[in-house]
Protein backbone atom coordinates (compact mmCIF):
# COMPACT_ATOMS: atom_id res chain seq x y z
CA UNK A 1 -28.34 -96.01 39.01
CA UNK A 2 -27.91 -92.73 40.97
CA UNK A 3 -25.64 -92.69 44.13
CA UNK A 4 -25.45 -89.95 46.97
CA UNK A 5 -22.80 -89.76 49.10
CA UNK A 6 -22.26 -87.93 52.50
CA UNK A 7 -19.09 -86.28 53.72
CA UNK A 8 -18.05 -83.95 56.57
CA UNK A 9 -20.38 -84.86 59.99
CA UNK A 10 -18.35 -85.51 63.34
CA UNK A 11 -18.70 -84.00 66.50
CA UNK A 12 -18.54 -80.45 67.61
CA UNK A 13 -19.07 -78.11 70.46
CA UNK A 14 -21.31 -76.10 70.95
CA UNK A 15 -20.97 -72.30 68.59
CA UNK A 16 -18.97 -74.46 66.06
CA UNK A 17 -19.11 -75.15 62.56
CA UNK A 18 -19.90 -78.01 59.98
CA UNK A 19 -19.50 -78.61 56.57
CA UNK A 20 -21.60 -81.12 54.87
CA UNK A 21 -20.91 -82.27 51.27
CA UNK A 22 -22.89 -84.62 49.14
CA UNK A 23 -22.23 -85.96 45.93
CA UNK A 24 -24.19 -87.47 43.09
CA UNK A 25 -23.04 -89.49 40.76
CA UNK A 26 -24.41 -92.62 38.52
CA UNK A 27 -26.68 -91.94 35.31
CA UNK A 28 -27.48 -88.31 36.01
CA UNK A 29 -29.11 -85.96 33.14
CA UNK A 30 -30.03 -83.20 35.40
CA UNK A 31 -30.61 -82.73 38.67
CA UNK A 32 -33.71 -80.22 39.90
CA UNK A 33 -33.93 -79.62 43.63
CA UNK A 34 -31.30 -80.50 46.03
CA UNK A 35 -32.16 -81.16 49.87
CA UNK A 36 -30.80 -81.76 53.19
CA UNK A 37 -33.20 -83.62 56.12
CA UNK A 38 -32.11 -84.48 59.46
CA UNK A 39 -33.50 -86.93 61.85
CA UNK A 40 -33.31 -86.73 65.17
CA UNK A 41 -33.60 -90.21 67.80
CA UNK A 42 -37.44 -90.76 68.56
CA UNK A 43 -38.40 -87.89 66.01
CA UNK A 44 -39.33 -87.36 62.55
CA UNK A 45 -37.43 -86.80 59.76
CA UNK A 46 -37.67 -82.90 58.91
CA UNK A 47 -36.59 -80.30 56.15
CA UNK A 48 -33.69 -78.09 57.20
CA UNK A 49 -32.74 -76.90 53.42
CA UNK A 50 -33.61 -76.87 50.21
CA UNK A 51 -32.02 -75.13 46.69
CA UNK A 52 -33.47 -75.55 43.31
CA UNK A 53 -31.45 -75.82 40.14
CA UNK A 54 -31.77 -72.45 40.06
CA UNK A 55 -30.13 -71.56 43.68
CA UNK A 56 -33.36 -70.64 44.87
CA UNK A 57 -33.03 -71.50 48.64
CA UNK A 58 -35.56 -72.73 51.58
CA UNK A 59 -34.87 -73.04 55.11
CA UNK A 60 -36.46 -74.22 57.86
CA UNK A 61 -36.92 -71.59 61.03
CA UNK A 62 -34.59 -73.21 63.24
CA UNK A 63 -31.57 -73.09 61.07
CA UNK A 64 -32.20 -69.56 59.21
CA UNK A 65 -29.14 -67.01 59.66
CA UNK A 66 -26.81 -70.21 60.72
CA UNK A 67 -26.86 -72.36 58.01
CA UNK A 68 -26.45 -71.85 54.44
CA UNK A 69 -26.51 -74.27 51.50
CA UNK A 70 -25.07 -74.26 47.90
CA UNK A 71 -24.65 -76.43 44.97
CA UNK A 72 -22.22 -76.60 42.32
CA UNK A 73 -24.19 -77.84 39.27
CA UNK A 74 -20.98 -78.91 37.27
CA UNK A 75 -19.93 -81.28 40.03
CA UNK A 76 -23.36 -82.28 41.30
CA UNK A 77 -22.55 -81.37 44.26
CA UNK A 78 -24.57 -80.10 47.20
CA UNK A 79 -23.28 -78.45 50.46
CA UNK A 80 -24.44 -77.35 54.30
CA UNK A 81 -22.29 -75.13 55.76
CA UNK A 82 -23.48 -75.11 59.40
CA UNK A 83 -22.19 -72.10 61.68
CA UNK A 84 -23.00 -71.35 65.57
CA UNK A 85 -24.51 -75.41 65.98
CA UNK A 86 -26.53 -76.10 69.12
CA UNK A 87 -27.17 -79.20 70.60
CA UNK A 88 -30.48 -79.26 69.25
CA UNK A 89 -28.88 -79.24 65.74
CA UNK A 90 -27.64 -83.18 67.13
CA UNK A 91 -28.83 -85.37 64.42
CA UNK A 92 -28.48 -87.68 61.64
CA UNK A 93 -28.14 -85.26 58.60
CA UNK A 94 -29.30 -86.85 55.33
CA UNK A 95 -28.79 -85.81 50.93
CA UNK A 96 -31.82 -85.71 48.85
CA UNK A 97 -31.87 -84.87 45.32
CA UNK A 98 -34.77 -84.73 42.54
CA UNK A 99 -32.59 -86.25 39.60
CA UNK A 100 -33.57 -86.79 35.88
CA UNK A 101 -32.04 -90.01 34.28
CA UNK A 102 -32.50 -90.83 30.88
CA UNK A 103 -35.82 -91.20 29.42
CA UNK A 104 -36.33 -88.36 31.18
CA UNK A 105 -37.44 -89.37 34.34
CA UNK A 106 -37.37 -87.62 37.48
CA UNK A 107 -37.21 -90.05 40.87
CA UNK A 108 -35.79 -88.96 44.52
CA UNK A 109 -32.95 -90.05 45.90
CA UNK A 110 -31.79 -90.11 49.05
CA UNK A 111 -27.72 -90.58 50.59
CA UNK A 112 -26.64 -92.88 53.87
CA UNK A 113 -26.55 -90.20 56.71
CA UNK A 114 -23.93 -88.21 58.33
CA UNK A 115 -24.12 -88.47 61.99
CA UNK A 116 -23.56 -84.52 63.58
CA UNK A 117 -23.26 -84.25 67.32
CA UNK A 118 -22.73 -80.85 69.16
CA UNK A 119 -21.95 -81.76 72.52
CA UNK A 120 -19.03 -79.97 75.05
């Protein structure tokens, strides 16, 4: 069993900063990509970042130059550090993973949600 757990959401005003943290733990041999999602009320669940094992990173257009995420491979740990938030940014902010448990098999995981609110 792999777990993912969330850390560091609250609320915020507007032009401040987040940290997210998640951390896997559980039966992990490797982990490839590592994700965060947000959800929005009434809309879909969408990419905002993405960095490969390798620290390749993706982001999607409405958080480039704002947010940045990292990993640290020896903790299994994935972070979003979130700088000049807008209300729009107001979401449920959700950990994926790609993870490799022994015999070798890759599955997605996904943690609980951190609620983030930017509001004055």
């Amino acid at each position: 069993q792999v777990q993912l757990v969330e850390s560091g959401g609250g609320l915020v005003q507007p032009g401040g900063s987040l940290r997210l943290s998640c951390a896997a733990s559980g039966s992990i041999v490797s982990i490839n990509a590592m994700g965060w999602y947000r959800q929005a009320p009434g809309k879909q669940r969408e990419l905002v970042a993405d960095i490969t094992g390798g620290g390749r990173t993706n982001y999607a257009d409405s958080v480039k130059g704002r947010f940045t995420i990292s990993r640290d491979n020896a903790e299994n740990t994935v972070y979003l550090q979130m700088n000049s938030l807008k209300p729009e940014d107001t979401a449920v902010y959700y950990c994926n993973a790609a993870v490799i448990t022994w015999p070798l098999n890759e599955s997605d995981y996904w943690g609980q949600g951190t609620q983030v609110t930017v509001s004055s």
